[in-house]
Each structure stands twice: as C-alpha cells, then as structure tokens.
N, C-alpha and C. Protein backbone atom coordinates (compact mmCIF):
# COMPACT_ATOMS: atom_id res chain seq x y z
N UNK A 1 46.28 24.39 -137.86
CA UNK A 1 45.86 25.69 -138.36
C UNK A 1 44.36 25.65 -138.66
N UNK A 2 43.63 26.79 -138.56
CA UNK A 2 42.67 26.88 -138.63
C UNK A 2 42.34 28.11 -139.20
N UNK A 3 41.16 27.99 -140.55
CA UNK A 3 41.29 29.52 -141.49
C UNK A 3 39.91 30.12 -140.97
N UNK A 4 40.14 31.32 -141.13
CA UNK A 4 38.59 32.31 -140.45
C UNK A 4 38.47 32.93 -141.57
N UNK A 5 37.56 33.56 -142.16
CA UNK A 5 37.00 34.65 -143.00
C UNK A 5 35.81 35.45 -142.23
N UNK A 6 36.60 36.42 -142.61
CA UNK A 6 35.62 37.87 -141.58
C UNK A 6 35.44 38.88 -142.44
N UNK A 7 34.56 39.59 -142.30
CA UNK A 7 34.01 40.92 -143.00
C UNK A 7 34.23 41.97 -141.80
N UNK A 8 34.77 42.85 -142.42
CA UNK A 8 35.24 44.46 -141.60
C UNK A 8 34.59 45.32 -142.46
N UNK A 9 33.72 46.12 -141.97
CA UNK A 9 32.93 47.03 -141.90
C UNK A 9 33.95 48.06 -141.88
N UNK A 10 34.15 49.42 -142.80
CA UNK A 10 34.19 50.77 -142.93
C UNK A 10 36.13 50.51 -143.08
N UNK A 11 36.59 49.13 -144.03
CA UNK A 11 37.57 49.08 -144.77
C UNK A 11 37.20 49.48 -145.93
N UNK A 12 37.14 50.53 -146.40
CA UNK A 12 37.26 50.88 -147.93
C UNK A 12 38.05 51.42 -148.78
N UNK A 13 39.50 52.05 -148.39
CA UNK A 13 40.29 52.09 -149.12
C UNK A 13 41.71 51.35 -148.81
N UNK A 14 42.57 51.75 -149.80
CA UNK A 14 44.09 51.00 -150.07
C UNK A 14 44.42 51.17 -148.73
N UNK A 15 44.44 52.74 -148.20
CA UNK A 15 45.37 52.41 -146.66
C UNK A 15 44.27 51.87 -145.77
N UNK A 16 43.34 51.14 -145.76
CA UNK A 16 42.67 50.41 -144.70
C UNK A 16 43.27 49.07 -145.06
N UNK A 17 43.40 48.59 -145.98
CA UNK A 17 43.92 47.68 -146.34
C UNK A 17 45.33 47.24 -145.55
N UNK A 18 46.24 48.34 -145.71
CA UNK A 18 47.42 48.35 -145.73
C UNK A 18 47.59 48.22 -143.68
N UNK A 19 46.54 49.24 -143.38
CA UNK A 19 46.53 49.03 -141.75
C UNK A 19 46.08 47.89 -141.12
N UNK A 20 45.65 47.17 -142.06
CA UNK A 20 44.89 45.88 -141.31
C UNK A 20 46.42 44.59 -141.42
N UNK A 21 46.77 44.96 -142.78
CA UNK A 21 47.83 43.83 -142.96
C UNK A 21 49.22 44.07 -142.37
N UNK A 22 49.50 45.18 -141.79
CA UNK A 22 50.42 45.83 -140.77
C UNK A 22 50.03 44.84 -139.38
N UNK A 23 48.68 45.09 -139.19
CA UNK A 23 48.44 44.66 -137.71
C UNK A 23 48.50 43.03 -137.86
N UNK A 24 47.75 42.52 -138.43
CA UNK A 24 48.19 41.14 -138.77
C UNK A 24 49.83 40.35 -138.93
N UNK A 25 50.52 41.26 -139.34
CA UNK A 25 51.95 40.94 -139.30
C UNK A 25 52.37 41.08 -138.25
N UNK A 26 52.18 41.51 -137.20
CA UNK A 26 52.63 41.76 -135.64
C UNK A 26 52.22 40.40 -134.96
N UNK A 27 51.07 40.24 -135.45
CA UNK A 27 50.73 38.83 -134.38
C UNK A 27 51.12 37.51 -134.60
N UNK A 28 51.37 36.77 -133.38
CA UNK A 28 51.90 35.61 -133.29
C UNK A 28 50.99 34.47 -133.73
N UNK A 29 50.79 33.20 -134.26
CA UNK A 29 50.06 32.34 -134.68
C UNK A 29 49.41 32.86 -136.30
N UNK A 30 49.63 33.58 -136.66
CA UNK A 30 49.11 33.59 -137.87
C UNK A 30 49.85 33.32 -139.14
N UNK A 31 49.31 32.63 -139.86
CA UNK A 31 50.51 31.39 -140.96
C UNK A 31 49.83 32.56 -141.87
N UNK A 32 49.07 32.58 -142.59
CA UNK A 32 48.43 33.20 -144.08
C UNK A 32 47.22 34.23 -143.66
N UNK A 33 47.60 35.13 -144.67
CA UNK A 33 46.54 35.88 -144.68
C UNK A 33 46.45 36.66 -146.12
N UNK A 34 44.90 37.02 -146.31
CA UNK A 34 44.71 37.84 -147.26
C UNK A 34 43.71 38.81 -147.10
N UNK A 35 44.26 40.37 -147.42
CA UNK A 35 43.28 41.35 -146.93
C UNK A 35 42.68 41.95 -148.10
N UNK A 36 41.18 41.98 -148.63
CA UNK A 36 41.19 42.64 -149.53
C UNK A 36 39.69 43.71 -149.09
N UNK A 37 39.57 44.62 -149.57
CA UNK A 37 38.68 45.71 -149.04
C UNK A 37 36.97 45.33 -148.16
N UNK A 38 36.87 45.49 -147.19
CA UNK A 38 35.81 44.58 -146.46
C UNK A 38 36.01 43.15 -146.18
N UNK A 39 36.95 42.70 -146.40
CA UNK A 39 37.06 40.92 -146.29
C UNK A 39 39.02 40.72 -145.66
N UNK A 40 38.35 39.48 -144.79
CA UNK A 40 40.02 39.29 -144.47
C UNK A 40 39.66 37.84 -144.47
N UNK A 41 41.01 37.02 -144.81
CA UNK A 41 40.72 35.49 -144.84
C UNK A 41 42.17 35.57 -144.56
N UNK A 42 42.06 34.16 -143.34
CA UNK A 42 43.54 34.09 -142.92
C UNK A 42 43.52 32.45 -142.20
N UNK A 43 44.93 32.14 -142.02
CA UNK A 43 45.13 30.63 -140.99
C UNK A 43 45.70 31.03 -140.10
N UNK A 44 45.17 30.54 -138.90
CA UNK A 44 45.56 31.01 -137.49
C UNK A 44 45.99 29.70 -136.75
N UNK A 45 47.31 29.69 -135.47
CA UNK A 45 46.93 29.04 -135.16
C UNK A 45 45.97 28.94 -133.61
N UNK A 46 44.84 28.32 -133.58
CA UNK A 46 44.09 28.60 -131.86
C UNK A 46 45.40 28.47 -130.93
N UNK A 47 45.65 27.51 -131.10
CA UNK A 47 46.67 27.41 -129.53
C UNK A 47 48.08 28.58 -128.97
N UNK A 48 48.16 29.28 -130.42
CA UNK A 48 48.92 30.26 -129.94
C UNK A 48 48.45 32.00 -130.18
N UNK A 49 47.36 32.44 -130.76
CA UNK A 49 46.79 32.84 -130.44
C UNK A 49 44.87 32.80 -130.93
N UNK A 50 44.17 34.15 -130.07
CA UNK A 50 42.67 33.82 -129.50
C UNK A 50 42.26 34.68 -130.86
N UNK A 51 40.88 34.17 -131.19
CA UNK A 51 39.90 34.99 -132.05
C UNK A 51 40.07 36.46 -131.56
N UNK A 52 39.82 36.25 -130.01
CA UNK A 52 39.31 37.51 -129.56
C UNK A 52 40.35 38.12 -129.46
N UNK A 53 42.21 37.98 -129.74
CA UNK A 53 42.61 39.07 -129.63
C UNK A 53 43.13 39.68 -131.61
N UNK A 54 42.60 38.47 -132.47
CA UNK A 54 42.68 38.57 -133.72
C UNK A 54 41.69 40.15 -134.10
N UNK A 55 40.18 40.06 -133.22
CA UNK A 55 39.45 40.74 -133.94
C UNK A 55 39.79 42.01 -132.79
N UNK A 56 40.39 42.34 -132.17
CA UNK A 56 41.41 43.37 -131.67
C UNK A 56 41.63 44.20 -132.30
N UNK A 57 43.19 43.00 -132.84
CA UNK A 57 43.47 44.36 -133.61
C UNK A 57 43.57 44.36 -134.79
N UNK A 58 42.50 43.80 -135.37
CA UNK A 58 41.77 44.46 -136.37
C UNK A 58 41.08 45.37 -136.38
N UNK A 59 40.14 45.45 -135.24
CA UNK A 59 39.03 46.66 -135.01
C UNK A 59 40.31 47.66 -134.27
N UNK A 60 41.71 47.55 -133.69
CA UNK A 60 42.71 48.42 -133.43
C UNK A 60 42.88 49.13 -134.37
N UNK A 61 43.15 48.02 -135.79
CA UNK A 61 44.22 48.95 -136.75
C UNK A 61 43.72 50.15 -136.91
N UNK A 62 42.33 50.98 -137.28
CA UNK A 62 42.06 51.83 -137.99
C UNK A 62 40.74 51.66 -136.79
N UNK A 63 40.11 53.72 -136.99
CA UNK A 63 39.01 53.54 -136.69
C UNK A 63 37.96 53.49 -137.20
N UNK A 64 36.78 53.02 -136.27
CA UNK A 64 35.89 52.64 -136.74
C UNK A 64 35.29 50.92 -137.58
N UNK A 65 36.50 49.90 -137.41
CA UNK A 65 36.31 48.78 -138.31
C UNK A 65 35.54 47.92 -137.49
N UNK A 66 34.34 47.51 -138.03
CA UNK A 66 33.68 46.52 -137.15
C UNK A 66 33.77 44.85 -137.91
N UNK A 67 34.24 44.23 -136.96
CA UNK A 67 34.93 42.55 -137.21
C UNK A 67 33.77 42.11 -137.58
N UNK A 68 33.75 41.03 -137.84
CA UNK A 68 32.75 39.71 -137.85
C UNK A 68 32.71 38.86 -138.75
N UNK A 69 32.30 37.51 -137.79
CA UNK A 69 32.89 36.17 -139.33
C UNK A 69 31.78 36.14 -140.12
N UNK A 70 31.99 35.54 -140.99
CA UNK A 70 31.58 35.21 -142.23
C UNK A 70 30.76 34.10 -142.09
C-alpha cells in the first residue's frame, strides 16, 4: 500500500465531501481514506489500481474539482 495526499480545488462544502467519498468507495485498490474539505489522504494499492484513474474520479465526482498532490 501506498498513501497519497492531494488537494482538490473548489471542494468546499459537506456534499463535495460526500461526492468525493462516494467515488472513492467504487474503486478497486483503495484500503483507507479520508476526505475532508480541499484535502483527501488515502492508501492505495499501485498494482491494482493507477494515480491516473484515482484523480479521475475525483475530478469525476463533482464539477469543477481540480486534483493535485501534495
């Protein structure tokens, strides 16, 4: 496992919150996570799934969220 911390841009309320940790529960490889307003910290695993489809759908859940690590 491997943990990322990312900042999302234009999460600012409860239901951005709530859409990000929806989308995170769908995906495969991810052991832990914690979403709290602009910040996500989570353990992934690489080999089962990619950064690049993590910051997906994150920038999926809601519009307008722009990813990026920390």
């Amino acid at each position: 496992m491997q943990n990322l911390d990312l900042r999302v841009g234009a999460m600012e309320s409860k239901a951005d919150v709530a859409l990000i940790r929806t989308a995170l529960e769908t995906l495969p490889g991810i052991d832990a996570y914690d979403v709290l307003r602009g910040k996500v910290r989570l353990s992934y695993d690489p080999k089962t799934i990619s950064l690049a489809r993590i910051f997906a759908a994150i920038a999926e859940a809601g519009e307008g969220y722009d990813v990026e690590m920390v």
